[in-house]
N, C-alpha and C. Protein backbone atom coordinates (compact mmCIF):
# COMPACT_ATOMS: atom_id res chain seq x y z
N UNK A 1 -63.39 124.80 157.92
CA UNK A 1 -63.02 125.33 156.63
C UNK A 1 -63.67 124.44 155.56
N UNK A 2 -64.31 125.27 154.46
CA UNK A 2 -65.05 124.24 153.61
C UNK A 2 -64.09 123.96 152.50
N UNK A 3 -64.23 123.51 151.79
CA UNK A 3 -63.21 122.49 150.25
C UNK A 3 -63.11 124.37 149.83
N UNK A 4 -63.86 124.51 149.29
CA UNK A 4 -63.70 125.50 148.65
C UNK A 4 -62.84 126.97 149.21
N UNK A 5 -62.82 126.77 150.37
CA UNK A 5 -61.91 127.96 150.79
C UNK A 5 -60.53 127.40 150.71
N UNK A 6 -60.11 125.75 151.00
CA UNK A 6 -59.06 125.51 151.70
C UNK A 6 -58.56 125.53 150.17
N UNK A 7 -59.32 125.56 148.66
CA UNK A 7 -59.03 125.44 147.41
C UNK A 7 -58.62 126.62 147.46
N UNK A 8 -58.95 127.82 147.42
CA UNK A 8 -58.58 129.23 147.64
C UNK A 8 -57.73 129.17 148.26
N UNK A 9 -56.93 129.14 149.80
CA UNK A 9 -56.11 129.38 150.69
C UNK A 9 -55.39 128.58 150.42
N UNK A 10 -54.77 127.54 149.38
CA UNK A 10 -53.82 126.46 148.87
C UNK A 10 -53.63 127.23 147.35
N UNK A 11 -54.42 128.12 146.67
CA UNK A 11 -54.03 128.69 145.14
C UNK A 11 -52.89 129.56 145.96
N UNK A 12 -53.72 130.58 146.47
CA UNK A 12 -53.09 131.47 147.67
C UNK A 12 -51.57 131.64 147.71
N UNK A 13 -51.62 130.18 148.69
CA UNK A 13 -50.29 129.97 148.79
C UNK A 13 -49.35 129.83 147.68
N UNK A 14 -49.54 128.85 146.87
CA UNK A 14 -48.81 128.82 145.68
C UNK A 14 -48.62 129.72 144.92
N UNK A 15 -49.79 130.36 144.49
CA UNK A 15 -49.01 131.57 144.36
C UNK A 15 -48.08 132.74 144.76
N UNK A 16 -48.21 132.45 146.06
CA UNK A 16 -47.15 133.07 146.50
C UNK A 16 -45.66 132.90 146.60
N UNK A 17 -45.93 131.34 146.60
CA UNK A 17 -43.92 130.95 146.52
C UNK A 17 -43.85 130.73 145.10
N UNK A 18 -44.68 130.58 144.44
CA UNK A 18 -44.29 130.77 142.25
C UNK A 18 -43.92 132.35 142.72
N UNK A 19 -44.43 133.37 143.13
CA UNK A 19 -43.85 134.29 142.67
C UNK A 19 -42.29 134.89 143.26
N UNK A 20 -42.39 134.52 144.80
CA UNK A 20 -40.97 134.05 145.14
C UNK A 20 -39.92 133.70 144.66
N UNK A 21 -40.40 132.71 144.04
CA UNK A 21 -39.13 132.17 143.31
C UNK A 21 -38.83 132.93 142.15
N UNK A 22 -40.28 132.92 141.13
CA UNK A 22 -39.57 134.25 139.92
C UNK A 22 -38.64 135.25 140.56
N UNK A 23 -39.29 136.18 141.52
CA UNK A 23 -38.25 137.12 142.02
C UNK A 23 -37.02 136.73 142.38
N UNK A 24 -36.98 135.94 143.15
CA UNK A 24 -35.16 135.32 143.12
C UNK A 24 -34.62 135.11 142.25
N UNK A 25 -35.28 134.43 140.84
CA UNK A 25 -34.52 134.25 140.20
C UNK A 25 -33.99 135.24 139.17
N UNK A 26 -34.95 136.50 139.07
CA UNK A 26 -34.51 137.83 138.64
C UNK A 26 -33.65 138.79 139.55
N UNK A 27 -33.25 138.58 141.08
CA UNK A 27 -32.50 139.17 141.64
C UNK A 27 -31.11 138.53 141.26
N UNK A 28 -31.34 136.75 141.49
CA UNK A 28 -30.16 136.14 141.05
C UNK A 28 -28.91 136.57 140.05
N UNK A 29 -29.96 137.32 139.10
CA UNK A 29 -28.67 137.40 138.23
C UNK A 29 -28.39 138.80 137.98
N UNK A 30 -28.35 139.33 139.34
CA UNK A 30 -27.93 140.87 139.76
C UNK A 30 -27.20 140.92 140.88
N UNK A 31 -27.36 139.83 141.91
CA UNK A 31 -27.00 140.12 142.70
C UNK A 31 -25.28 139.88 143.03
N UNK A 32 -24.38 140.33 143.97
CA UNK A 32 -23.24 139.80 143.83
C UNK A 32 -22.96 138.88 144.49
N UNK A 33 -21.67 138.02 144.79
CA UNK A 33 -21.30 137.03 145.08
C UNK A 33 -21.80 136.75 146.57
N UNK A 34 -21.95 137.84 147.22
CA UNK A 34 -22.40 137.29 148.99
C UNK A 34 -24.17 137.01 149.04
N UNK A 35 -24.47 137.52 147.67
CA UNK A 35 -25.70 137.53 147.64
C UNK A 35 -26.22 135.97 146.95
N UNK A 36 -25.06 136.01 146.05
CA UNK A 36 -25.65 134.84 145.30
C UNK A 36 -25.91 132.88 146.51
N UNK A 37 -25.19 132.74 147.36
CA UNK A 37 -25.51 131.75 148.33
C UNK A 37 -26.71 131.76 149.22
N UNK A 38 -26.81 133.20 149.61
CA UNK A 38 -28.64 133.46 150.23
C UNK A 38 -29.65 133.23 149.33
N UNK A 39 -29.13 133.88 148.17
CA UNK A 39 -30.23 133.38 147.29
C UNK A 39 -30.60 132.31 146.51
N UNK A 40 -29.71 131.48 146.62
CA UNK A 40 -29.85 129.72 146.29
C UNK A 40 -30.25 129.43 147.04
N UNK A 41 -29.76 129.43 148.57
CA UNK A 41 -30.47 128.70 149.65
C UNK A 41 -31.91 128.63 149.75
N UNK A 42 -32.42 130.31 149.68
CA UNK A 42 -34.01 130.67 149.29
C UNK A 42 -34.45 129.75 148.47
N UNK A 43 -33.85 129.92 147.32
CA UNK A 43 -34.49 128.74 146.00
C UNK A 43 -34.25 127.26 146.24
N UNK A 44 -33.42 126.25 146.70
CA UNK A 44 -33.78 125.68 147.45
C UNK A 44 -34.79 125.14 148.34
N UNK A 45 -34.78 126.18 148.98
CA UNK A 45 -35.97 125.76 150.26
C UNK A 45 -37.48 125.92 150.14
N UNK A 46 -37.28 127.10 148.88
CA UNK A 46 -38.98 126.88 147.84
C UNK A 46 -39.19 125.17 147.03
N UNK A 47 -38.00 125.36 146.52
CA UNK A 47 -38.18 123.52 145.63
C UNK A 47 -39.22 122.60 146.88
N UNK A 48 -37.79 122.75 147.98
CA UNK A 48 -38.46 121.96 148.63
C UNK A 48 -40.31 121.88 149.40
N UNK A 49 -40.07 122.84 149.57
CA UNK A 49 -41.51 123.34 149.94
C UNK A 49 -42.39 122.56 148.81
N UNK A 50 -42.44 122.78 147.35
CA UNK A 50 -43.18 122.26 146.74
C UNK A 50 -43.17 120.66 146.12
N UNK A 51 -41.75 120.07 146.38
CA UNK A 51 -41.20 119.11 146.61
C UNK A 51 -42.40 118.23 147.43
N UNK A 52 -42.91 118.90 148.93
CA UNK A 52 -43.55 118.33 149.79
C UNK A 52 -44.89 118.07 149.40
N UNK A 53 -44.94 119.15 148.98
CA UNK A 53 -46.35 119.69 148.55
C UNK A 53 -47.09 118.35 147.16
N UNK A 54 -46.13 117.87 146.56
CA UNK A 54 -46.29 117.60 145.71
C UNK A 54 -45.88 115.38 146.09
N UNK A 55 -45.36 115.29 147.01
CA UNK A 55 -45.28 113.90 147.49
C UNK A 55 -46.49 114.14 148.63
N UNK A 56 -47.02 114.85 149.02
CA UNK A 56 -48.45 114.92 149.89
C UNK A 56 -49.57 114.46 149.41
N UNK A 57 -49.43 115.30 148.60
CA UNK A 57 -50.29 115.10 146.88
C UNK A 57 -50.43 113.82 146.35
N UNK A 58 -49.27 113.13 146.40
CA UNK A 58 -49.30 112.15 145.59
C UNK A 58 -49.82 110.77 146.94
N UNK A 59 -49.16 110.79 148.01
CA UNK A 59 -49.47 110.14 149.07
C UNK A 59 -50.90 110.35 149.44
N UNK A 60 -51.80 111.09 148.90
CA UNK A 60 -53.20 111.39 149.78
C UNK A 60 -53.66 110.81 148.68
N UNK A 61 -53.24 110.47 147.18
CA UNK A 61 -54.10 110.12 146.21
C UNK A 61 -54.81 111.72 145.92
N UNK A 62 -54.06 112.50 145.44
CA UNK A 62 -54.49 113.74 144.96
C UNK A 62 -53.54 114.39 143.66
N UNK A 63 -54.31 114.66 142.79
CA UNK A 63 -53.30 115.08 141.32
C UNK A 63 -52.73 115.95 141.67
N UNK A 64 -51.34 115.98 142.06
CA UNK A 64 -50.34 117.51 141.91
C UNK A 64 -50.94 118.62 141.08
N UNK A 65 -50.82 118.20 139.67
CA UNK A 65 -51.16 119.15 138.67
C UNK A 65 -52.59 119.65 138.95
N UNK A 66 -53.63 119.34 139.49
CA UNK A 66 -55.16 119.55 139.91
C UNK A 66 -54.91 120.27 141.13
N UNK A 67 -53.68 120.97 141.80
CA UNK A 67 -53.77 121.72 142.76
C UNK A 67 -52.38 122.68 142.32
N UNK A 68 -51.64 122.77 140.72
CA UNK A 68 -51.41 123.92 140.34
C UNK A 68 -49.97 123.20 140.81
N UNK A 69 -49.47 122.12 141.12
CA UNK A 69 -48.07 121.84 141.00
C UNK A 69 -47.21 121.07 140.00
């Protein structure tokens, strides 16, 4: 895989759990009470995801913000 794809297939991703999370957080405040604990948990486990993403980042000597976190 060259820099430039794995730059693509890492926007990719992020964009995909940014938009994740928007959507949860627009279901959030529709959904009802059995709904509302699945859907924290979800949000949650995105933080964390980028949580990682973002001490990886910082541990490899790589700018978070220079890969959109």
């Amino acid at each position: 895989m060259t820099d430039p794809q794995f730059k693509e297939f890492f926007q990719d991703v992020l964009i995909t759990v940014y938009a994740n999370i928007r959507d949860l957080h627009e279901k959030q405040g529709f959904a009802d009470p059995e709904e509302q604990d699945y859907i924290s948990g979800r949000l949650f486990s995105y933080e964390e995801i980028l949580a990682i993403f973002r001490m990886s980042a910082n541990d490899t000597g790589v700018n978070p913000k220079e890969l959109g976190l």
